[in-house]
N, C-alpha and C. Protein backbone atom coordinates (compact mmCIF):
# COMPACT_ATOMS: atom_id res chain seq x y z
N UNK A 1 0.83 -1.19 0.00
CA UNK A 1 0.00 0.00 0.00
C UNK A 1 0.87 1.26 0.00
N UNK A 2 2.07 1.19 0.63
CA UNK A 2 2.77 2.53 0.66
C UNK A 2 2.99 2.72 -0.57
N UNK A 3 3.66 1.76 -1.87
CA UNK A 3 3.90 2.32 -2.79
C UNK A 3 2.83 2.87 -3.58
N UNK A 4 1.79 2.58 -3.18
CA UNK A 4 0.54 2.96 -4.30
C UNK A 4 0.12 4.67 -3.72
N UNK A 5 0.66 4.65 -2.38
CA UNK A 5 0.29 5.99 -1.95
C UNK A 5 1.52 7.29 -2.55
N UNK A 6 2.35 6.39 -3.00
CA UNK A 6 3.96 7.16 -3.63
C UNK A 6 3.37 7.44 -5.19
N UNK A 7 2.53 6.33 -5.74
CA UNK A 7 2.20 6.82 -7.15
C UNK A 7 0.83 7.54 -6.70
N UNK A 8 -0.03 7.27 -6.10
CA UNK A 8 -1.13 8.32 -6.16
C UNK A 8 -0.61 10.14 -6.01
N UNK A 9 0.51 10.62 -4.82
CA UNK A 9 0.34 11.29 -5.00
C UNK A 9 1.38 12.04 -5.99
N UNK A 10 1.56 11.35 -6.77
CA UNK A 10 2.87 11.60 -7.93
C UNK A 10 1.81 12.19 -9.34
N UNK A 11 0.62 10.87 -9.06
CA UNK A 11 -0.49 11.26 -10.23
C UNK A 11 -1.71 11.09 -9.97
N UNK A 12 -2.45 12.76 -9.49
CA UNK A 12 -3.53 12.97 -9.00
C UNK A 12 -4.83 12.19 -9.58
N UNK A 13 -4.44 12.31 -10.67
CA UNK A 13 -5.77 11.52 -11.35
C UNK A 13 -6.28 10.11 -11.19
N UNK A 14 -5.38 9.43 -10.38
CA UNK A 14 -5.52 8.00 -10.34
C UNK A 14 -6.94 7.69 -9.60
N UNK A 15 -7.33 8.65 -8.65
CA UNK A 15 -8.47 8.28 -7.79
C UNK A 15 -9.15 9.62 -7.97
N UNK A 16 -8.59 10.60 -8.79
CA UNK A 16 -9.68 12.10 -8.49
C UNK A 16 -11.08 11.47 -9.57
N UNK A 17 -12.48 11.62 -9.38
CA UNK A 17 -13.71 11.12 -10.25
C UNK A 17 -13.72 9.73 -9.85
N UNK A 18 -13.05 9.03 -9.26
CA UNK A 18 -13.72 7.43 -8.86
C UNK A 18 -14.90 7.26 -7.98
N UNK A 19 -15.26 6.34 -8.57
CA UNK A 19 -16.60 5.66 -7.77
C UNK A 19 -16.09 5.09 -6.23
N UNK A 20 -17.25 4.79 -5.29
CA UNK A 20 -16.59 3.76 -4.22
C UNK A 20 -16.21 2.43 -4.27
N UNK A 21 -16.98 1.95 -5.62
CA UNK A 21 -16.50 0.89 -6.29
C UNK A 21 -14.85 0.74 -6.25
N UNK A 22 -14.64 1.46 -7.55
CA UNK A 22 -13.56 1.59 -8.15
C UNK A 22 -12.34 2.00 -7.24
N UNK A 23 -12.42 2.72 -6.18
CA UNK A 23 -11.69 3.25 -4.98
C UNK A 23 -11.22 1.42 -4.31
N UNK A 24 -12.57 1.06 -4.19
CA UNK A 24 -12.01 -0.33 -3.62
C UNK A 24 -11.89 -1.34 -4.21
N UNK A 25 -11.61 -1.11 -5.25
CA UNK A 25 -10.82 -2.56 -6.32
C UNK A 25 -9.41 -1.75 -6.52
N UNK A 26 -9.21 -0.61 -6.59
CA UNK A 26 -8.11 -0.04 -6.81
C UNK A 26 -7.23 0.10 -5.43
N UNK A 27 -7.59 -0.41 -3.89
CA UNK A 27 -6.54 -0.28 -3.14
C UNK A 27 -6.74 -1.67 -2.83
N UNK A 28 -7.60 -2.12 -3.13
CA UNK A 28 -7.78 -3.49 -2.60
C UNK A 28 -8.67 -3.67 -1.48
N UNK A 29 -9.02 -3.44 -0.50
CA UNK A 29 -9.77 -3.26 0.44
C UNK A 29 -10.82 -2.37 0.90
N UNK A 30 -11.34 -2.46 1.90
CA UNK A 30 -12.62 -1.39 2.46
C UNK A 30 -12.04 -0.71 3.03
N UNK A 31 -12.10 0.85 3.38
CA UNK A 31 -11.80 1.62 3.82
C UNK A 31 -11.85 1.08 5.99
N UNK A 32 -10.41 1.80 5.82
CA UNK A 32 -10.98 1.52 7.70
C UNK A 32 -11.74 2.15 8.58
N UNK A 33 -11.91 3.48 8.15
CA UNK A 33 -12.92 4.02 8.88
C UNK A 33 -13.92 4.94 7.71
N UNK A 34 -15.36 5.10 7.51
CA UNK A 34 -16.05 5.44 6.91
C UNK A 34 -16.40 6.56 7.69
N UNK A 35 -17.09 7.50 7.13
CA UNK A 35 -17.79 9.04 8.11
C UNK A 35 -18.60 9.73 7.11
N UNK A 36 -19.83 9.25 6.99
CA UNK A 36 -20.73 9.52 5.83
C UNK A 36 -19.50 9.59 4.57
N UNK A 37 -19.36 11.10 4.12
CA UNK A 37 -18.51 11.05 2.31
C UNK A 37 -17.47 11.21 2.68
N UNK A 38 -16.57 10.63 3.75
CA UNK A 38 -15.04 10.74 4.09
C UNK A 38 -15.04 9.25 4.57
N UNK A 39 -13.90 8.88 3.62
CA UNK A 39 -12.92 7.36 4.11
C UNK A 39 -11.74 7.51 4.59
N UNK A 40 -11.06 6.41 5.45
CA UNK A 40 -9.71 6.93 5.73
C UNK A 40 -9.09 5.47 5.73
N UNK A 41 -8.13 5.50 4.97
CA UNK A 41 -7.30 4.07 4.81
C UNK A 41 -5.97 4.38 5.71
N UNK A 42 -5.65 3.34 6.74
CA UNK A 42 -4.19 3.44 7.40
C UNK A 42 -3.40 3.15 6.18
N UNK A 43 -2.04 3.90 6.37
CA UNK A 43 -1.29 3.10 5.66
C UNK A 43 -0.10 2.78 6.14
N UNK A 44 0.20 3.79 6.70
CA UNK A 44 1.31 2.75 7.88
C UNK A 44 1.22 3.13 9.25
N UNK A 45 2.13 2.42 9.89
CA UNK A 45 1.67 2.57 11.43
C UNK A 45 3.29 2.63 11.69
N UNK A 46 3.61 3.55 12.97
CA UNK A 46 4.50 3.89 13.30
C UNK A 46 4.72 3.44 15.03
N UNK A 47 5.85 3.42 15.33
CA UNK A 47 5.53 3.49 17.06
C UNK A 47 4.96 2.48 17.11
N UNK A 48 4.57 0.99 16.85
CA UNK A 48 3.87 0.03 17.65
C UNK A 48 2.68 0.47 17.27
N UNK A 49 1.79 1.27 16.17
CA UNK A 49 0.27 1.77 16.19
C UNK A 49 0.19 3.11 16.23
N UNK A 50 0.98 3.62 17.63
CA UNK A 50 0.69 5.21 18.39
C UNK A 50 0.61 6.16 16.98
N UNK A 51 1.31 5.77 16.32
CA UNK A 51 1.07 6.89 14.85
C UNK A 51 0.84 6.69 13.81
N UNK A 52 0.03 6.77 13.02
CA UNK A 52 -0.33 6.40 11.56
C UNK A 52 -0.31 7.64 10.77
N UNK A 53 0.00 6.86 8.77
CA UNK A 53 0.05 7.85 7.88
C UNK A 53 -1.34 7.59 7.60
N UNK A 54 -2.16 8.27 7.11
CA UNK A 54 -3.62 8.07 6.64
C UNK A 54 -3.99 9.02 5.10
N UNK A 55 -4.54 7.88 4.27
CA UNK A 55 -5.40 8.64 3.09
C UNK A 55 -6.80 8.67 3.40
N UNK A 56 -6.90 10.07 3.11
CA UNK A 56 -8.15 10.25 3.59
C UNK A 56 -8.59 10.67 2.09
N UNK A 57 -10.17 9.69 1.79
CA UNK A 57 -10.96 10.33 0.82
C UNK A 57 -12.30 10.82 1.07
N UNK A 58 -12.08 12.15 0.10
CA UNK A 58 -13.43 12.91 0.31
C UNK A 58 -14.39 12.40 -1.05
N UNK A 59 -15.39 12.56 -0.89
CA UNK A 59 -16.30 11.94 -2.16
C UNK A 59 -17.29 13.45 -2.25
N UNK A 60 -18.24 13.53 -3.12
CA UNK A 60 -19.10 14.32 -3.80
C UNK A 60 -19.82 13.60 -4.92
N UNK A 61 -21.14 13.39 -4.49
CA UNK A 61 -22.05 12.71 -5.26
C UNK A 61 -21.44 11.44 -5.55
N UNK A 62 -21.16 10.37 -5.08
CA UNK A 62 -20.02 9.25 -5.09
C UNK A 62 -19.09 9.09 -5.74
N UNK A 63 -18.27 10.43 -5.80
CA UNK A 63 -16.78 9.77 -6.50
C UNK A 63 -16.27 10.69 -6.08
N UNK A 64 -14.53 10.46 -5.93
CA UNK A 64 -14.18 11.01 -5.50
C UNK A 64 -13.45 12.65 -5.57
N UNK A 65 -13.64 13.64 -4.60
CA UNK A 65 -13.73 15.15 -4.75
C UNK A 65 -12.12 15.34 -4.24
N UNK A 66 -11.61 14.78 -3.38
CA UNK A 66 -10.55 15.62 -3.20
C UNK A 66 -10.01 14.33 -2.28
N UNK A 67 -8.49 14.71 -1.49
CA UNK A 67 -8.15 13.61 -0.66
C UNK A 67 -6.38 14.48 -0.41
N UNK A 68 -6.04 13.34 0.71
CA UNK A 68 -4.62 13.99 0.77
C UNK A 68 -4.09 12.93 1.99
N UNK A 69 -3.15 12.87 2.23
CA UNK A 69 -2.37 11.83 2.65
C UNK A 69 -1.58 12.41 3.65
N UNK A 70 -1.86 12.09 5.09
CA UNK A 70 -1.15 12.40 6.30
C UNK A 70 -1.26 12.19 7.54
């Protein structure tokens, strides 16, 4: 997963207009935490857990609007 987060944010377009479908055939999994139109995928964990990097996606009308990684 880290490397896919090295090409996403290299090339915005990979997930900007995706469906929730397509979001989750394209990382492979379900998001770990859902919040109505915001997902947030761990992607790594630091410290034993205590710290994580996180992609967070925003959606608009189901696909995706914006996102950013931290």
């Amino acid at each position: 997963m880290k490397n896919l987060i090295e090409d996403i944010l290299q090339e915005r377009s990979i997930l900007i207009g995706s469906t929730y479908e397509e979001v989750k055939w394209y990382l492979g999994k379900e998001p770990d935490i859902i919040n109505g139109e915001k997902w947030v995928y761990f992607v790594e964990k630091y410290f034993f857990g205590i710290l994580t990097r996180k992609l967070h996606l925003y959606f608009r009308n189901g696909k995706v609007n914006d996102f950013y990684v931290g």
